[in-house]
Protein backbone atom coordinates (compact mmCIF):
# COMPACT_ATOMS: atom_id res chain seq x y z
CA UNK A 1 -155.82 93.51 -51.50
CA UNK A 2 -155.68 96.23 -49.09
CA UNK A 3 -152.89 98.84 -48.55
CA UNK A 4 -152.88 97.92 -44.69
CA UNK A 5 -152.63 93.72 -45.44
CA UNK A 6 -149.48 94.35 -47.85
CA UNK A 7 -148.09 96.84 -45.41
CA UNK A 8 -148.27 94.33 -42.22
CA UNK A 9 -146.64 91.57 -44.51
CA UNK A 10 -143.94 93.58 -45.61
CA UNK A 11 -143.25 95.61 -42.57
CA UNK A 12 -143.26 91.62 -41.32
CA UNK A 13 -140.57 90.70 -43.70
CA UNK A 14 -138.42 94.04 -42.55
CA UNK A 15 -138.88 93.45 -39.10
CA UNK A 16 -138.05 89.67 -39.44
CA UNK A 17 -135.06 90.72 -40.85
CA UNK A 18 -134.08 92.76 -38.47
CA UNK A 19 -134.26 90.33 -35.65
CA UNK A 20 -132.64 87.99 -37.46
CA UNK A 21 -129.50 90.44 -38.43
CA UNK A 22 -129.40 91.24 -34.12
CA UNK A 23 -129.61 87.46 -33.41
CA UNK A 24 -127.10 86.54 -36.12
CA UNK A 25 -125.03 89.82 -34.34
CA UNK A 26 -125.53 88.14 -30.62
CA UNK A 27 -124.09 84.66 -32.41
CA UNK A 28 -121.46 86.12 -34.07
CA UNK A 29 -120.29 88.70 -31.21
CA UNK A 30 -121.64 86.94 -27.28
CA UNK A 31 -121.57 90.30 -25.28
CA UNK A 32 -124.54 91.64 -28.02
CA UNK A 33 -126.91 88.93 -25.89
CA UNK A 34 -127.10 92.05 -23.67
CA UNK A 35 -130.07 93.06 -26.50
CA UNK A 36 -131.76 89.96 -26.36
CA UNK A 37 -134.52 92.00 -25.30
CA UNK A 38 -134.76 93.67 -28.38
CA UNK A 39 -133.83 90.69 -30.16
CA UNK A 40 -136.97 89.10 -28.75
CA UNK A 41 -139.63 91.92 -29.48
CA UNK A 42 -138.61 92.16 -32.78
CA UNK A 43 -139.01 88.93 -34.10
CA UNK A 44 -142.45 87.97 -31.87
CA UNK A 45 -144.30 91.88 -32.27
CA UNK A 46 -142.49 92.67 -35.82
CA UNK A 47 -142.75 89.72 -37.57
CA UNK A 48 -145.00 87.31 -35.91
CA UNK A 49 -147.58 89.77 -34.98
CA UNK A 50 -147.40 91.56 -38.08
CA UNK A 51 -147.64 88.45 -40.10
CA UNK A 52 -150.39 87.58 -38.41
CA UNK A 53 -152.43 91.07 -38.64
CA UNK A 54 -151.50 90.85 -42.28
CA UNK A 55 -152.91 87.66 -43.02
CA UNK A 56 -155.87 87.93 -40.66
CA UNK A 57 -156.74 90.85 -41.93
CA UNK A 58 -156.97 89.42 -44.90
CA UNK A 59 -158.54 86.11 -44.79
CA UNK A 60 -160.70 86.83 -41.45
CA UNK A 61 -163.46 88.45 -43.38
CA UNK A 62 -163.25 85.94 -46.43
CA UNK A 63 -163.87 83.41 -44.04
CA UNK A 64 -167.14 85.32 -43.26
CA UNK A 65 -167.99 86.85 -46.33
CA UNK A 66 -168.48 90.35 -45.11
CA UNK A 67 -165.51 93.00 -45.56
CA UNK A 68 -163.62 94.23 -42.80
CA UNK A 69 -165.77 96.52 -40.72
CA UNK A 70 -163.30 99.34 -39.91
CA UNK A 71 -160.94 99.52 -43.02
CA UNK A 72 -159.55 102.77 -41.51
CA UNK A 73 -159.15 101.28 -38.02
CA UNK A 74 -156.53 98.59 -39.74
CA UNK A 75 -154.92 101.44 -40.85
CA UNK A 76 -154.32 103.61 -38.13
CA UNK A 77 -153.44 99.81 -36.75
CA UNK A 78 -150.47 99.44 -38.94
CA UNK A 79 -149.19 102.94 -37.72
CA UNK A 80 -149.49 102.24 -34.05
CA UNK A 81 -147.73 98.90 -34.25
CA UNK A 82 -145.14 100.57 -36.49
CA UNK A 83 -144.55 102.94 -33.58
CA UNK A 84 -145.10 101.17 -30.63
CA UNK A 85 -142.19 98.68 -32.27
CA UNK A 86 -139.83 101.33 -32.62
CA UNK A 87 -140.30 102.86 -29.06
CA UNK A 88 -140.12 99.38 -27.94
CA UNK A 89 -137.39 97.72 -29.55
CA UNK A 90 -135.28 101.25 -28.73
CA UNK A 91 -136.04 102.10 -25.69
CA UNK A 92 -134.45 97.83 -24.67
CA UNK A 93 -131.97 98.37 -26.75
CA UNK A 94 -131.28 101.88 -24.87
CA UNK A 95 -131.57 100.67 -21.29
CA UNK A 96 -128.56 98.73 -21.94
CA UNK A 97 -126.20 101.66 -21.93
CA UNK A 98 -128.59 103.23 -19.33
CA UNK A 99 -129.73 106.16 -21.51
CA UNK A 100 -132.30 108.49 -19.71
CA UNK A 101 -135.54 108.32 -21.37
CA UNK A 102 -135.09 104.11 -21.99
CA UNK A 103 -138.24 103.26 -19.78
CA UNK A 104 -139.94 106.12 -21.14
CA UNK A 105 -139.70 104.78 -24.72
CA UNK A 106 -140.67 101.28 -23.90
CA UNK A 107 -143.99 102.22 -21.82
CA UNK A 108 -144.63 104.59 -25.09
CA UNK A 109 -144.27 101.72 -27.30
CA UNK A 110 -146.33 98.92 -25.21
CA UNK A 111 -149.04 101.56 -25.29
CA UNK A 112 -148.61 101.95 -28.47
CA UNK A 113 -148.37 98.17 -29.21
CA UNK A 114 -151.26 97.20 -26.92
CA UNK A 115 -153.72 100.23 -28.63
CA UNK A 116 -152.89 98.79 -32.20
CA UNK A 117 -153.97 94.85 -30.94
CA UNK A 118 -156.64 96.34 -29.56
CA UNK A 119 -157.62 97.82 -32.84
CA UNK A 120 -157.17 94.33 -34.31
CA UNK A 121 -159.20 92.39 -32.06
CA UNK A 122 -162.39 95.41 -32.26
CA UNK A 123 -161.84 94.93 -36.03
CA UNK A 124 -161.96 91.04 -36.50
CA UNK A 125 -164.42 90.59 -33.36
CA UNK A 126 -166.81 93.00 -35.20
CA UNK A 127 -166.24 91.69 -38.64
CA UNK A 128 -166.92 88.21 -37.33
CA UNK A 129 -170.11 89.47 -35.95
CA UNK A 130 -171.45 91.51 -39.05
CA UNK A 131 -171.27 88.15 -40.63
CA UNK A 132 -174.12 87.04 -38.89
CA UNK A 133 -176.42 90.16 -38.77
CA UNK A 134 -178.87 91.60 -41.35
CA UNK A 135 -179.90 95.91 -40.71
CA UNK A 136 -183.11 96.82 -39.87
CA UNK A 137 -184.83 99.70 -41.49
CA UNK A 138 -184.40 101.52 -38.53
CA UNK A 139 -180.58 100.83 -38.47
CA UNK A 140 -179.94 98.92 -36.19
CA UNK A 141 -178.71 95.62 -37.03
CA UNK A 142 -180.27 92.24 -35.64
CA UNK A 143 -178.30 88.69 -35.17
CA UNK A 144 -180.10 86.43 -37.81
CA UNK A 145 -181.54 83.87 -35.65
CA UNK A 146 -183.84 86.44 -34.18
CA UNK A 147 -185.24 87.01 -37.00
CA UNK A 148 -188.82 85.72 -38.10
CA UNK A 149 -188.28 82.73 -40.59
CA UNK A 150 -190.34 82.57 -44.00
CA UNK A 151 -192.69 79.89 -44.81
């Protein structure tokens, strides 16, 4: 299994419980709803989004049978959405108090979020197509049905 697969399923796990540890925190304590916000990000970018990059990640190209197509690109995936979490989840959680550079940190970490599921969907949309070509001698690969059937 790849470093990047168990990476998004634990960072999942971490994140999951951090939402639920805030949400448990708003239930306990009613004036924490204030970082619902937070709350919310947390649980649907850290865990469900990680969970499903993990998984995906994993199972896409078995599906396929041809390995991921940018191993390196799911790494530098996991990074960004590690990020663009943090800045996320902290800069709601620091709008509530109204500390200056709140709104900075959040449109750092959608960036951040959005350039790491872009990543992801270059990654499986590729992989999902390499599954269906065969390379050339010049390179250049060509989708199977175009090629000339044997007799």
């Amino acid at each position: 299994m790849d470093w990047f697969v168990k990476a998004f399923l634990k960072s999942s796990l971490v994140w999951f419980g951090t939402g639920i540890t805030l949400g448990l925190a708003m239930a306990v304590y009613p004036p924490l709803v204030v970082y619902r916000t937070a709350h919310l990000h947390l649980n649907l970018l850290g865990f469900v989004g990680q969970m499903i990059y993990g998984v995906s990640l994993h199972v896409v190209p078995r599906f396929f049978g041809h390995p991921l197509v940018h191993p390196r690109l799911a790494g530098a995936q996991f990074w960004l959405a590690q990020a663009g979490l943090v800045l996320l989840a902290g800069g709601f959680a620091l709008r509530v108090p109204g500390i200056a550079g709140a709104n900075a940190s959040i449109a750092a970490g959608a960036v951040l979020s959005a350039a790491a599921a872009f990543c992801y969907i270059v990654n499986i949309w590729r992989t999902i197509d390499a599954s269906t070509m065969r390379p050339l001698s010049r390179g250049r690969p060509v989708p199977l049905a175009h090629q000339p059937q044997a007799d």
